[in-house]
PDB file of N, CA and C in Angstrom:
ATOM      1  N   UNK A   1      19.704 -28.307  11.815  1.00  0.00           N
ATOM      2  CA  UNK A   1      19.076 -27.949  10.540  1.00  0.00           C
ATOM      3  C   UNK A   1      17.895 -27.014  10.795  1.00  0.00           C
ATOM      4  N   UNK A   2      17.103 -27.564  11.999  1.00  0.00           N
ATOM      5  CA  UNK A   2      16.052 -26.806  12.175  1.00  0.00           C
ATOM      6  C   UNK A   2      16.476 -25.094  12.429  1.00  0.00           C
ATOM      7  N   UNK A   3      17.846 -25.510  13.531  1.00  0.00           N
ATOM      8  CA  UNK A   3      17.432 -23.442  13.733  1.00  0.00           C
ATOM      9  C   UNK A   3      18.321 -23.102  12.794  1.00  0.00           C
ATOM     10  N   UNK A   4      19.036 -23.818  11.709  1.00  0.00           N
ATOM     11  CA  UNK A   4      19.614 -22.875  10.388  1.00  0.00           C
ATOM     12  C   UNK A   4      18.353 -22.072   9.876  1.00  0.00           C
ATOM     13  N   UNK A   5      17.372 -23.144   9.457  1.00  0.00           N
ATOM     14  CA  UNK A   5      16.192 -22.351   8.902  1.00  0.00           C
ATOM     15  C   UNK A   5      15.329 -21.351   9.399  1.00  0.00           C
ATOM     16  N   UNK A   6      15.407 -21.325  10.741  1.00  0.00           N
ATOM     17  CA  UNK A   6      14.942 -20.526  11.564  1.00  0.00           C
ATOM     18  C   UNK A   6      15.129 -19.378  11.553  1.00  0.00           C
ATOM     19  N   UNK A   7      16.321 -19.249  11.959  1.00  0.00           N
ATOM     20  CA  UNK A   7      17.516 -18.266  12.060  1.00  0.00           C
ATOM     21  C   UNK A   7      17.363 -17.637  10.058  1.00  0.00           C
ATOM     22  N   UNK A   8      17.336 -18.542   9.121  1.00  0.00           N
ATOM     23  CA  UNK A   8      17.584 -18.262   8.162  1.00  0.00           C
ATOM     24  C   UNK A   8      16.292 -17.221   7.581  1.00  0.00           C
ATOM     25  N   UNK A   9      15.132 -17.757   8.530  1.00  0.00           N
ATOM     26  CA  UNK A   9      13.844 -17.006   7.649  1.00  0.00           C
ATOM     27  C   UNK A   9      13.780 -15.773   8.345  1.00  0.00           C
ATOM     28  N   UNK A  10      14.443 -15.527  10.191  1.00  0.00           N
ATOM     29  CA  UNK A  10      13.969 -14.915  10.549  1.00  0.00           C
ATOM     30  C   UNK A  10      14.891 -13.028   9.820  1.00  0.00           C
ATOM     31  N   UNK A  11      15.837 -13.708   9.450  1.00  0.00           N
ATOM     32  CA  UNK A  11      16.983 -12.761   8.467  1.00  0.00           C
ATOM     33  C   UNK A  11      16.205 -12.134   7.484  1.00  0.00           C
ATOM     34  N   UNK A  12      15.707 -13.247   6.829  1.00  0.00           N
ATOM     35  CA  UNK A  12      14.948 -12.580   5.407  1.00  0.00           C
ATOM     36  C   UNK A  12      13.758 -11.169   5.944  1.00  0.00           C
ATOM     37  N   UNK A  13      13.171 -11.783   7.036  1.00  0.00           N
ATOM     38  CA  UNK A  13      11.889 -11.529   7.109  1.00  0.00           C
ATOM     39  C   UNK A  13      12.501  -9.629   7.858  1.00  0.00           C
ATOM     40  N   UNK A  14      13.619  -9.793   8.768  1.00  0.00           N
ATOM     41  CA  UNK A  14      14.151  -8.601   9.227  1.00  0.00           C
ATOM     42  C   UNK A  14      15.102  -7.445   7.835  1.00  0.00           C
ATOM     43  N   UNK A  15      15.087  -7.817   7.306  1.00  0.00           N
ATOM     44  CA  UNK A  15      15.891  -7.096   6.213  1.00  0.00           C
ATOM     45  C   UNK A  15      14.365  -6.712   5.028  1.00  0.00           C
ATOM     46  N   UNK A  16      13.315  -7.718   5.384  1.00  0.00           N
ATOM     47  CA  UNK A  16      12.410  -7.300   4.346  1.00  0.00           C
ATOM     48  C   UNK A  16      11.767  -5.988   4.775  1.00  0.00           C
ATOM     49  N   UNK A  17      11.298  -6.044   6.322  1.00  0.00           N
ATOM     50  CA  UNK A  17      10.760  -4.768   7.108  1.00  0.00           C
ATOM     51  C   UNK A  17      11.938  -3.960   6.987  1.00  0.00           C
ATOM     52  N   UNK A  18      13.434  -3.751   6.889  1.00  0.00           N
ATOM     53  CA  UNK A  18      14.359  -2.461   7.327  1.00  0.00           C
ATOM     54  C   UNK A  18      13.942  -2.097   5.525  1.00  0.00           C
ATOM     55  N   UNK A  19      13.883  -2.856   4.808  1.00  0.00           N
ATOM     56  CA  UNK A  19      13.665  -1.933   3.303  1.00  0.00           C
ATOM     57  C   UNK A  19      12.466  -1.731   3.203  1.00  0.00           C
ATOM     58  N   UNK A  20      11.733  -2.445   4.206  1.00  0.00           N
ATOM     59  CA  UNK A  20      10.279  -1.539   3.654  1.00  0.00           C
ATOM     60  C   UNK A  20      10.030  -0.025   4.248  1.00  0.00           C
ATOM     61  N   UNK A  21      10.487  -0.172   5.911  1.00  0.00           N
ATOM     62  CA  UNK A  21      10.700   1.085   6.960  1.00  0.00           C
ATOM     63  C   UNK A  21      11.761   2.029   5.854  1.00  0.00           C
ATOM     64  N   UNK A  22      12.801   1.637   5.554  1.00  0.00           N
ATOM     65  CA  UNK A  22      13.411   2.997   4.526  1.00  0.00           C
ATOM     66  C   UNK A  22      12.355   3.554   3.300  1.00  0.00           C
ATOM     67  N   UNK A  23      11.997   2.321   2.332  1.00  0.00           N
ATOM     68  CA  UNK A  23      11.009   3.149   1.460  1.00  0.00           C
ATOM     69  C   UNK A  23       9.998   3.832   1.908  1.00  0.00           C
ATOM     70  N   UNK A  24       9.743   3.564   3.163  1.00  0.00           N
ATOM     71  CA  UNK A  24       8.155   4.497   3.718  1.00  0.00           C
ATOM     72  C   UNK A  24       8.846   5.858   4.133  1.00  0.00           C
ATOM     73  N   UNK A  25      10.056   5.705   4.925  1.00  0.00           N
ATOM     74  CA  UNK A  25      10.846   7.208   5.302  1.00  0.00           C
ATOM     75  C   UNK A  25      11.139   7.421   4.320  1.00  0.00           C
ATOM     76  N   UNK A  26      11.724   7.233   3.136  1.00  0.00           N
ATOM     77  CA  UNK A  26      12.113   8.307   2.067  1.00  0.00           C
ATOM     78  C   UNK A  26      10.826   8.606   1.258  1.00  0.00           C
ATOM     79  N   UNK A  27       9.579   7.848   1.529  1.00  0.00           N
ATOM     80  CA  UNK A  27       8.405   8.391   0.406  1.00  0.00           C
ATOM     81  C   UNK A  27       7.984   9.689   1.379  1.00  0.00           C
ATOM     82  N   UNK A  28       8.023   9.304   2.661  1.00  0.00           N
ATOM     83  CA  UNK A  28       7.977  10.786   3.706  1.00  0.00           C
ATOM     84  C   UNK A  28       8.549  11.743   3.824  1.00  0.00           C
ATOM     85  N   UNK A  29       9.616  11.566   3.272  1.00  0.00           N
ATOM     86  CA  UNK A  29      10.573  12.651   3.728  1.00  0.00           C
ATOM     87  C   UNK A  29      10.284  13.591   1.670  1.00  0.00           C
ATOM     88  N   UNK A  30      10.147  12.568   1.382  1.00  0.00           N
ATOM     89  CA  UNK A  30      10.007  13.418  -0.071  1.00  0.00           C
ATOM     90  C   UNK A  30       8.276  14.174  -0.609  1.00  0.00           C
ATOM     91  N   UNK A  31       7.134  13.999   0.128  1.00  0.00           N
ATOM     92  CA  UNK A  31       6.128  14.396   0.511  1.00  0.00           C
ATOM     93  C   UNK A  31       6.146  15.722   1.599  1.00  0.00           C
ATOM     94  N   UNK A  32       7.399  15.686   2.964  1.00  0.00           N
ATOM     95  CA  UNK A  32       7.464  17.094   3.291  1.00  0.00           C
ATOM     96  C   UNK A  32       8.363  17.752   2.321  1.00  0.00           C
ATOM     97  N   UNK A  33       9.016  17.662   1.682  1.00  0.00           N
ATOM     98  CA  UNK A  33       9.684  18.544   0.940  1.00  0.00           C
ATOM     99  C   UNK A  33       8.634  19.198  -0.086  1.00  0.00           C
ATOM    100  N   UNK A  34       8.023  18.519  -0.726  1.00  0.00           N
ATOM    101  CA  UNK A  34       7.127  19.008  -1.872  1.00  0.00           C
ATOM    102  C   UNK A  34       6.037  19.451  -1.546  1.00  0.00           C
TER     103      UNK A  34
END
């Protein structure tokens, strides 16, 4: 049970940084364009 949850938060917590790392590259990438 324990490393379901483990395993389970450490998912959330990696998918929360890959969408935060994309919104920061596309607010960048749309700042060199303009």
């Amino acid at each position: 049970m324990c490393h379901d949850l483990v395993s389970f938060v450490f998912v959330e917590i990696h998918s929360l940084i890959l969408n935060y790392l994309s919104l920061w590259f596309f607010l960048f990438l749309n700042n060199k364009a303009s």
